[in-house]
Protein backbone atom coordinates (compact mmCIF):
# COMPACT_ATOMS: atom_id res chain seq x y z
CA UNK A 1 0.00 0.00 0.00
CA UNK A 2 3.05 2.24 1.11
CA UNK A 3 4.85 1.92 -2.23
CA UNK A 4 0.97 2.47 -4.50
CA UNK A 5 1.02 5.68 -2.17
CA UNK A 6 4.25 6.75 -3.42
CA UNK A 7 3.55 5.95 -6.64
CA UNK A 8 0.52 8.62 -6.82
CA UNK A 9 2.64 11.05 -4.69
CA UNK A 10 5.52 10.98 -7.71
CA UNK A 11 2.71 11.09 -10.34
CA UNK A 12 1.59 14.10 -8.88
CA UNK A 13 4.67 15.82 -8.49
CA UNK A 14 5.53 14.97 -11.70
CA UNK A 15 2.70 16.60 -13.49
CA UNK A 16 3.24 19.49 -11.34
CA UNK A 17 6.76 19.51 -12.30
CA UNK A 18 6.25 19.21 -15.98
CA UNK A 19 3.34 21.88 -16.17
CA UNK A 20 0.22 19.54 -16.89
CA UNK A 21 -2.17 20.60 -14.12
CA UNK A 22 -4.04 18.79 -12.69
CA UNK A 23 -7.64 20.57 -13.46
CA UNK A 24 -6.51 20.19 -17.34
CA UNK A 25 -6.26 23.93 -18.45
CA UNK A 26 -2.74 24.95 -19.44
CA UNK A 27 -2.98 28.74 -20.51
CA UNK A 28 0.82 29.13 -23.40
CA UNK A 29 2.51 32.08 -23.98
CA UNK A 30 3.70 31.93 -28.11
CA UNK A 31 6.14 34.41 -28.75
CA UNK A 32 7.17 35.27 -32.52
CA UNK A 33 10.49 37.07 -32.70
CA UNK A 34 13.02 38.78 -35.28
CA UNK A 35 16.18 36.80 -35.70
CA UNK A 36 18.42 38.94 -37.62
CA UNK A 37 17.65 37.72 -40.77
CA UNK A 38 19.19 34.31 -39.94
CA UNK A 39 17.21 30.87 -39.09
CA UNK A 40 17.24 30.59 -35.17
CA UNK A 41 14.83 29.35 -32.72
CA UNK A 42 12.55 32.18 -33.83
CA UNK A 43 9.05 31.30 -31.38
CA UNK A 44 9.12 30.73 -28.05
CA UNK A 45 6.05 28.80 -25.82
CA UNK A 46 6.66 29.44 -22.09
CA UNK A 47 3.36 28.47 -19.90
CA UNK A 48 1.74 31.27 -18.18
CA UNK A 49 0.47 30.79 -14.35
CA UNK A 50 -3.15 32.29 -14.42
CA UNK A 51 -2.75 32.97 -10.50
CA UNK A 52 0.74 34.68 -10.43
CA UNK A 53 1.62 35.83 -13.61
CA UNK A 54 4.78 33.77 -13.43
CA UNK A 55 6.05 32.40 -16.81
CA UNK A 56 8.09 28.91 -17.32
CA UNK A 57 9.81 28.04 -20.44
CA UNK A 58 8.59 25.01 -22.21
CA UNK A 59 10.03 24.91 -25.80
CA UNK A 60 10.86 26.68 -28.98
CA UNK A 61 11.16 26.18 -32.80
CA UNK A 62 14.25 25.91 -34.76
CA UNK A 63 15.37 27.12 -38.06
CA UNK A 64 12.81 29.68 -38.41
CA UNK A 65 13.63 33.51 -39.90
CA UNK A 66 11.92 36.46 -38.80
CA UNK A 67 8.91 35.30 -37.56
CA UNK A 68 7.74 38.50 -36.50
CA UNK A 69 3.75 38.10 -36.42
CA UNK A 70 1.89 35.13 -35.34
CA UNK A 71 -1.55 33.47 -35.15
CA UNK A 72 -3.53 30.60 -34.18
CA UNK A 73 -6.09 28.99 -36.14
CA UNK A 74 -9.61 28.70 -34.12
CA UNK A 75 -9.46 25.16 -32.43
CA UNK A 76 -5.79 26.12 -31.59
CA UNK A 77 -3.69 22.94 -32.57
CA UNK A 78 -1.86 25.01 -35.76
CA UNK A 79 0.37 28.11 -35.80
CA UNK A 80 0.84 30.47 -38.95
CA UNK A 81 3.74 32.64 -38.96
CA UNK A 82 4.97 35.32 -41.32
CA UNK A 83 8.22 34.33 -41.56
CA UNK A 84 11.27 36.05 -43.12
CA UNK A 85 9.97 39.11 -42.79
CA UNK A 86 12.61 42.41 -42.77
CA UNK A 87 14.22 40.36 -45.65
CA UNK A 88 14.96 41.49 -48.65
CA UNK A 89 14.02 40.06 -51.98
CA UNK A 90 11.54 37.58 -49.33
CA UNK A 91 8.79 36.54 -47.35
CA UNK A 92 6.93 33.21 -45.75
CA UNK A 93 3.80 32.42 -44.67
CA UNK A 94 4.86 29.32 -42.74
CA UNK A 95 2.56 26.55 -40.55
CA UNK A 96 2.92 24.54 -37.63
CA UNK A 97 1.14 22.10 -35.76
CA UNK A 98 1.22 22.52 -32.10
CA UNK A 99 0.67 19.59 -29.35
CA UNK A 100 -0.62 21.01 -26.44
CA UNK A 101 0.08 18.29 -24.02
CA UNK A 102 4.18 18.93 -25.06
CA UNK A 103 3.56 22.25 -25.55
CA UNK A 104 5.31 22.44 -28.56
CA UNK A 105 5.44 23.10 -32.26
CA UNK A 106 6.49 20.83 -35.67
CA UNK A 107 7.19 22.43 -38.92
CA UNK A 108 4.16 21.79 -41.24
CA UNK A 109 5.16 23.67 -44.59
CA UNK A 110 5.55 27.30 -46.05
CA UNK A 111 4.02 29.50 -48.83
CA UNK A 112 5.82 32.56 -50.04
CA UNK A 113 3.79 35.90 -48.27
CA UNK A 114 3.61 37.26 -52.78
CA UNK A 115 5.03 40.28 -51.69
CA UNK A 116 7.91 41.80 -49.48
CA UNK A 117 8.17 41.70 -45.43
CA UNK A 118 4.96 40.40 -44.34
CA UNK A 119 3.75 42.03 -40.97
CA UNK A 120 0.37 40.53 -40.18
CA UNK A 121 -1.48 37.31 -40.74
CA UNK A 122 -5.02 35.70 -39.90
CA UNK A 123 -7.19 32.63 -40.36
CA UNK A 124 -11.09 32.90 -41.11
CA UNK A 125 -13.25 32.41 -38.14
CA UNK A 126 -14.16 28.85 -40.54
CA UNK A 127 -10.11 27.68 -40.23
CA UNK A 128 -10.49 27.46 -43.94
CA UNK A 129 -8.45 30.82 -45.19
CA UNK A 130 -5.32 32.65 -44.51
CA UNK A 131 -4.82 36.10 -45.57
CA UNK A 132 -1.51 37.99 -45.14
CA UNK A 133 -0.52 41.23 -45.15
CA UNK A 134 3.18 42.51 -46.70
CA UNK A 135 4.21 46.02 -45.85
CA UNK A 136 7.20 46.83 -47.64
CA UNK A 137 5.50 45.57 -51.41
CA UNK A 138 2.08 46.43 -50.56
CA UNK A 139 -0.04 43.06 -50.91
CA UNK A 140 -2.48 41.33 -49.49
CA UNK A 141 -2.51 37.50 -50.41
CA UNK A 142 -5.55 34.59 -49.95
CA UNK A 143 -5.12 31.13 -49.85
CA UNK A 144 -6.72 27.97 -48.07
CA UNK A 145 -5.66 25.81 -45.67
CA UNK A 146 -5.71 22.05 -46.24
CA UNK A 147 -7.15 19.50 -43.54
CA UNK A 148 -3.67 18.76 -42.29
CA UNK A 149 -3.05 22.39 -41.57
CA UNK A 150 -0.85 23.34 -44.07
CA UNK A 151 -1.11 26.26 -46.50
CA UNK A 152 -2.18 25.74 -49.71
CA UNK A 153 -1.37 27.93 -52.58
CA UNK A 154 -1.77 31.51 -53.16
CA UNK A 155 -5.95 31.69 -54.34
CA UNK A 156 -5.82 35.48 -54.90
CA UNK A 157 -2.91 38.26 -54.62
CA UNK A 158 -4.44 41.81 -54.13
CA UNK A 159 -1.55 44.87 -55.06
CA UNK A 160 -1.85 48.42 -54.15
CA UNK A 161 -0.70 51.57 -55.52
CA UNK A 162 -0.68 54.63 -53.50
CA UNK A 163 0.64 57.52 -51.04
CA UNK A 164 0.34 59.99 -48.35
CA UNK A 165 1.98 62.99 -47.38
CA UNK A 166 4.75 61.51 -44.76
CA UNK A 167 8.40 60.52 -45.34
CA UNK A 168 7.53 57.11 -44.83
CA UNK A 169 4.19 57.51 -47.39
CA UNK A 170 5.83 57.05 -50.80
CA UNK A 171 3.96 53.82 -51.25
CA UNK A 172 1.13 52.03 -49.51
CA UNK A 173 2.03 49.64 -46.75
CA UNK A 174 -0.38 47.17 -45.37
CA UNK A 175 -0.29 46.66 -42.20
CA UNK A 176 -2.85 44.27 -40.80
CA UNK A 177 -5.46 42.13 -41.76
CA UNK A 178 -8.37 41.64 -39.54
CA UNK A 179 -12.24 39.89 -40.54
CA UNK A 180 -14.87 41.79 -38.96
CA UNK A 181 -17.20 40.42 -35.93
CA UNK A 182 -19.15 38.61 -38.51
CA UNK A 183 -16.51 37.36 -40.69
CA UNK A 184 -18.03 38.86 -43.83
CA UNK A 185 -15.18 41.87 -44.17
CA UNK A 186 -12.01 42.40 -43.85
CA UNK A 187 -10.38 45.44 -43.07
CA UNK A 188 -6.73 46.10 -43.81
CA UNK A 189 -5.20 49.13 -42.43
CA UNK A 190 -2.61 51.02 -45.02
CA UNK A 191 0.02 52.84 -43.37
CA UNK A 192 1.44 54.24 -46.48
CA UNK A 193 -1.85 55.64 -47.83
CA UNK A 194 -3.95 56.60 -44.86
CA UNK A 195 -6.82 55.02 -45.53
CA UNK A 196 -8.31 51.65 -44.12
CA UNK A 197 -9.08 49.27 -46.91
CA UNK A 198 -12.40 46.98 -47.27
CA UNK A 199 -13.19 44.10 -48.39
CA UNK A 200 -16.12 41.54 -48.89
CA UNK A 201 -14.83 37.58 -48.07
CA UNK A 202 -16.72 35.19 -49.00
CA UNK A 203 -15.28 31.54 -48.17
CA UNK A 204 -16.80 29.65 -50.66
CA UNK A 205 -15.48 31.56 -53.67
CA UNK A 206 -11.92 30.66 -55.75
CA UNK A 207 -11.25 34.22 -54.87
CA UNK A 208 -12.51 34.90 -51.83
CA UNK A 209 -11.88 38.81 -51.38
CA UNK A 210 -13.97 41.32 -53.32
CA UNK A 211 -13.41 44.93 -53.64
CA UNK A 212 -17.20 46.56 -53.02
CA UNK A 213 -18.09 49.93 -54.05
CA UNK A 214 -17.25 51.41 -50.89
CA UNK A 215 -13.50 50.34 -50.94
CA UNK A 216 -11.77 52.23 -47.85
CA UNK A 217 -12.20 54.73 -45.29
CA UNK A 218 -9.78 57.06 -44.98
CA UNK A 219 -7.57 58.46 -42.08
CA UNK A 220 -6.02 61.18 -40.96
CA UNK A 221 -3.56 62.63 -43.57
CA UNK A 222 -0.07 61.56 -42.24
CA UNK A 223 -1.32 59.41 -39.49
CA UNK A 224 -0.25 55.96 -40.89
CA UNK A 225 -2.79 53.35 -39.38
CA UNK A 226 -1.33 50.76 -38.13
CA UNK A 227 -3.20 48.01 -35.92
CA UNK A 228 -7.18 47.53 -36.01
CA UNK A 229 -9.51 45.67 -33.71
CA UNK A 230 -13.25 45.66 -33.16
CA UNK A 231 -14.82 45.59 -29.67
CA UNK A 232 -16.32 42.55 -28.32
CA UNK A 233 -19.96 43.83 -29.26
CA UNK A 234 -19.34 44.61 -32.87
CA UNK A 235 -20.61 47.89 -32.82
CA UNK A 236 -17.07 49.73 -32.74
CA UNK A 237 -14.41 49.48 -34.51
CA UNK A 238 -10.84 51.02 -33.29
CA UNK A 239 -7.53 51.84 -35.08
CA UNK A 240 -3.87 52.98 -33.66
CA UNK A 241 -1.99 55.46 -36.17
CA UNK A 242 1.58 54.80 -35.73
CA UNK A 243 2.85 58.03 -37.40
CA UNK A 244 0.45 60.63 -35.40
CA UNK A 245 0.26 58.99 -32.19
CA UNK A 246 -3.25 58.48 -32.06
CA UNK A 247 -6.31 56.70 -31.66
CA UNK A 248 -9.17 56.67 -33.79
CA UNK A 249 -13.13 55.15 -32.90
CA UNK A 250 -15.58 54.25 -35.62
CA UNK A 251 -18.61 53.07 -35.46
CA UNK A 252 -19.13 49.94 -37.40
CA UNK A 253 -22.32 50.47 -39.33
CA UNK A 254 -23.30 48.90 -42.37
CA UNK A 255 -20.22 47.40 -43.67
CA UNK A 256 -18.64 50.46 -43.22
CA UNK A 257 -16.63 52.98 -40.63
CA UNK A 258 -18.11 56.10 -39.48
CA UNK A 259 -15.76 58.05 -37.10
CA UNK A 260 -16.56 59.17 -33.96
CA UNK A 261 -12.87 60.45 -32.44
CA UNK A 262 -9.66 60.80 -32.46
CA UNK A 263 -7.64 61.09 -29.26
CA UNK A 264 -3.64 61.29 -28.41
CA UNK A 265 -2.16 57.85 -26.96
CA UNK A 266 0.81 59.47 -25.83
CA UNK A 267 0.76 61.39 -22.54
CA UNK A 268 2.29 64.55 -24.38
CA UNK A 269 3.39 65.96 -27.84
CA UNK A 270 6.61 64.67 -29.08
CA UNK A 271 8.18 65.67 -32.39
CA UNK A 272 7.96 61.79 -33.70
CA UNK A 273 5.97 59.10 -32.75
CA UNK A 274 5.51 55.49 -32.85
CA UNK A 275 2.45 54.13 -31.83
CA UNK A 276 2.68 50.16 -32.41
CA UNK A 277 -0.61 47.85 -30.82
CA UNK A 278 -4.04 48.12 -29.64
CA UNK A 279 -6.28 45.59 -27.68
CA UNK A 280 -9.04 45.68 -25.76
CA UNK A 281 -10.01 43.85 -22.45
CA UNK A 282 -12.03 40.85 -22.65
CA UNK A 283 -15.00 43.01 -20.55
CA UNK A 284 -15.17 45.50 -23.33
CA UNK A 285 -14.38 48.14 -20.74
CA UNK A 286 -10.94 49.53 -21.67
CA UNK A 287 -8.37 49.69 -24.46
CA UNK A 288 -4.82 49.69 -23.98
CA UNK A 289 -2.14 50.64 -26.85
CA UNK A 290 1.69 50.94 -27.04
CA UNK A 291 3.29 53.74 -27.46
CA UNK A 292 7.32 53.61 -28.49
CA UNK A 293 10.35 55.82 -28.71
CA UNK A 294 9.20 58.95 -26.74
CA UNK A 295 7.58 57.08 -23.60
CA UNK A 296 7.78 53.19 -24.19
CA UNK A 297 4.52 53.18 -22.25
CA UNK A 298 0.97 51.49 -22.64
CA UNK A 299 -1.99 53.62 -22.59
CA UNK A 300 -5.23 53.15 -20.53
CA UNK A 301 -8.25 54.05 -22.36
CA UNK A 302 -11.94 53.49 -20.52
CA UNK A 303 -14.15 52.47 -23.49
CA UNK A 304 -17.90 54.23 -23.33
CA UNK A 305 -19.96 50.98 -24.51
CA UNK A 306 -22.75 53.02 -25.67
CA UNK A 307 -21.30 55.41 -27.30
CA UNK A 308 -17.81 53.79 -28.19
CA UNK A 309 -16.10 56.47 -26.93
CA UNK A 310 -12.42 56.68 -25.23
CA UNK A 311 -11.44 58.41 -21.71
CA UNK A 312 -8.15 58.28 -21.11
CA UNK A 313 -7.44 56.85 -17.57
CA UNK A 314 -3.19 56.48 -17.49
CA UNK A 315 0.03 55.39 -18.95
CA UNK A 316 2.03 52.88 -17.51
CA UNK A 317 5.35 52.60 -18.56
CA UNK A 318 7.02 48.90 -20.13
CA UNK A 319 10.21 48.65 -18.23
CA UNK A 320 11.80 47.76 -21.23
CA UNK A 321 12.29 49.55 -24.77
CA UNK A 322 10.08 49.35 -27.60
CA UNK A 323 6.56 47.73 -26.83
CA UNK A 324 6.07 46.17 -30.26
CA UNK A 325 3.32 44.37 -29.19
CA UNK A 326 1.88 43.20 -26.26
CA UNK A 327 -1.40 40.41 -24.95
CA UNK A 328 -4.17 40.05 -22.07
CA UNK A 329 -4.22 36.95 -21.09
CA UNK A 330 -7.38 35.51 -21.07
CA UNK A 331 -8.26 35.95 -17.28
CA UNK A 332 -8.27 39.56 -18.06
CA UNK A 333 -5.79 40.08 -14.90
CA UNK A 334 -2.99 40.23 -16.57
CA UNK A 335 -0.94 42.13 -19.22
CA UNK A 336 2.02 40.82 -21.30
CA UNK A 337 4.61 43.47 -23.13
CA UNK A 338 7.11 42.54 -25.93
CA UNK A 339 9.94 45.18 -25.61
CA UNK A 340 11.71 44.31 -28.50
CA UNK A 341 14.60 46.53 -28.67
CA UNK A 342 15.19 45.17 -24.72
CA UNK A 343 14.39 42.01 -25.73
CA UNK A 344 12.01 41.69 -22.89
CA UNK A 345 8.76 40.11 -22.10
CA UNK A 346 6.96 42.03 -18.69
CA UNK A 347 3.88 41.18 -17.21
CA UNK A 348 1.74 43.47 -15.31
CA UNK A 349 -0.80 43.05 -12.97
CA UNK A 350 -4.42 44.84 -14.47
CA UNK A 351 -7.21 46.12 -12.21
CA UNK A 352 -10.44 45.02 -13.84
CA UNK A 353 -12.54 47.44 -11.79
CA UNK A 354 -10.02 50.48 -13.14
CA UNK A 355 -8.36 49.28 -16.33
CA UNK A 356 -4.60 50.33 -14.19
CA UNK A 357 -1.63 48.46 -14.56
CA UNK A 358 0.86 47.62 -11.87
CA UNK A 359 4.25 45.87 -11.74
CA UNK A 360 4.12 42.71 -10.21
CA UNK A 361 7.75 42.65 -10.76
CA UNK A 362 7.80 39.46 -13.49
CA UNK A 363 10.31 39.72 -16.32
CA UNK A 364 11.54 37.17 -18.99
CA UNK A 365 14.24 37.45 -21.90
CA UNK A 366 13.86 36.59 -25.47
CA UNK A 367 15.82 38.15 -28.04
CA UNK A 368 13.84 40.69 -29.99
CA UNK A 369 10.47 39.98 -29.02
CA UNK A 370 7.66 41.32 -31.80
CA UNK A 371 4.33 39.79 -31.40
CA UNK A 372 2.93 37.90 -28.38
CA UNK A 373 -0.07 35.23 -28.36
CA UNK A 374 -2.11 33.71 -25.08
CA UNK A 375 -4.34 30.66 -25.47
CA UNK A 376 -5.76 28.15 -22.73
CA UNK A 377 -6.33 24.75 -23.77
CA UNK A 378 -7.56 22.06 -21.91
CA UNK A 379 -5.39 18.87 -22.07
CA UNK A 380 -7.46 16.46 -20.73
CA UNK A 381 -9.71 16.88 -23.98
């Protein structure tokens, strides 16, 4: 009886030990990083402790370049990377299978991105299309993903020709893709041109992205959109302009954008700015965006959810330099920052009643940190 007793003492200790709790959820942190143009490790999975915040390494890839934006289809078991992005002449869309029990990933296959340093990529709420975004040769690229999780060839390859008024506005430059609540548009923010683009998607087409008659909406002249996200009740619609600093609400009416405000993220005016991500809590109730070279901070926004309107509540700085990108996990209580140029992940504590941050003093490295991803999956499925 002594030794049986043991036995289930060891077990225990052992799935303690190797992160498989004992309830079944495991919540993974995926980190996509820049390697300097050379194949390296490139993503990082370290599991995330819902309670503390604490993070524990678990495993990375190998061989990867540049993976500098990631996603997860819906059911979670594949990753999609852009991959070799920043290099020249190149870019990947590359896929991955992840186990969850292992908490790792396997090399599945990889499509070129059809056009030059892809920054953004996303998978139909269906798990049946991936659409890319490349910045430096404006495109946006379609094409389906096969039953084993792997990308199929390009379907559809969408160019752009255009400009703003900015040094960095001689051409258009996507730089995200997201689908709306409904998954029947897709809007595509163009930092080069100032405008957000639109499209129709319909899944069950060769060509699933349609240009209707009302094409774009477009932003303020010089602000460079950047990031885009809707809020969890569909109505609003919010974007992050990287080159003025600021934030701007829409309503989303109709297929379309109607703006309702635009409001600084930075606490001051600076001479250049760099606004980089935008997401909002999973209540709904407040929006948080980076903010880089003048502050390195995130900025608290309390979101009106009548009238989608933003309050600004505080900035909290990043300990680190560069905010890239940054997660809530999905408790809502905490919030993860990728300080790339510090090559530092930081994880602050966030007041739910509020929307504040505070330093729970929890720091990891990884080398050039540029887009962070949180899912919780149950292994016991």
């Amino acid at each position: 009886m002594q030794t049986i007793l043991r036995l289930i003492l060891l077990t225990a200790m052992l799935l303690t030990y190797t992160g498989i709790a004992i309830c079944g959820e495991v919540t993974y942190l995926f980190i996509g990083t820049y390697t300097n143009g050379k194949p390296g490790k490139g993503i990082y999975i370290f599991r995330f402790d819902v309670q503390t915040g604490n993070l524990k390494f678990v495993s990375s890839g190998s061989d990867i370049t540049n993976p500098s934006f990631i996603t997860l289809n819906h059911t979670g078991n594949y990753l999609y990377a852009c991959t070799e992005s920043l290099t020249q002449n190149a870019g990947g869309i590359s896929s991955f299978a992840f186990d969850s029990l292992k908490g790792s990933i396997s090399f599945i296959n990889k499509q070129s991105s059809d056009g030059e340093n892809p920054v953004y990529v996303t998978v139909d709420k269906n798990d049946t299309w991936l659409i890319n975004g490349n910045y430096t040769q404006p495109t946006i690229s379609a094409r389906r993903i096969n039953a084993d999780g792997s990308i199929d060839i390009t379907s559809e390859v969408i160019n752009f020709i255009d400009k703003s008024i900015g040094k960095r506005q001689k051409t258009a430059h996507i730089h995200a893709t997201v689908f709306s609540p409904e998954g029947s548009r897709l809007f595509a923010p163009d930092l080069g041109a100032d405008k957000i683009r639109i499209f129709t998607f319909e899944k069950d087409n060769i060509v699933p992205l349609r240009i209707p008659s009302k094409s774009f909406v477009r932003t303020t002249a010089g602000g460079g959109p950047r990031h885009f996200t809707f809020h969890p009740n569909g109505r609003f619609g919010y974007c992050i302009e990287e080159l003025s600093g600021t934030l701007s609400a829409y309503n989303y009416l109709q297929d379309s954008l109607i703006l309702i405000q635009n409001i600084s993220s930075y606490s001051k005016p600076h001479k250049v700015y760099s606004s980089a991500d935008i997401h909002i809590s999973p209540d709904g109730l407040f929006l948080y965006a980076s903010n880089r070279l003048s502050e390195n901070t995130i900025s608290i926004f309390s979101i009106d959810t009548i009238t989608g309107k933003l309050t600004l509540k505080g900035h909290q700085p990043t300990n680190g330099e560069h905010p890239r990108n940054f997660t809530i996990d999905p408790t809502g209580n905490f919030i993860l920052v990728a300080n790339q140029l510090s090559s530092s992940i930081v994880v602050f504590k966030r007041d739910k009643q509020t929307g504040l941050l505070s330093d729970i003093d929890v720091q990891i490295k990884v080398p050039s940190p540029s887009c962070l991803l949180m899912r919780t999956y149950n292994i016991q499925d």
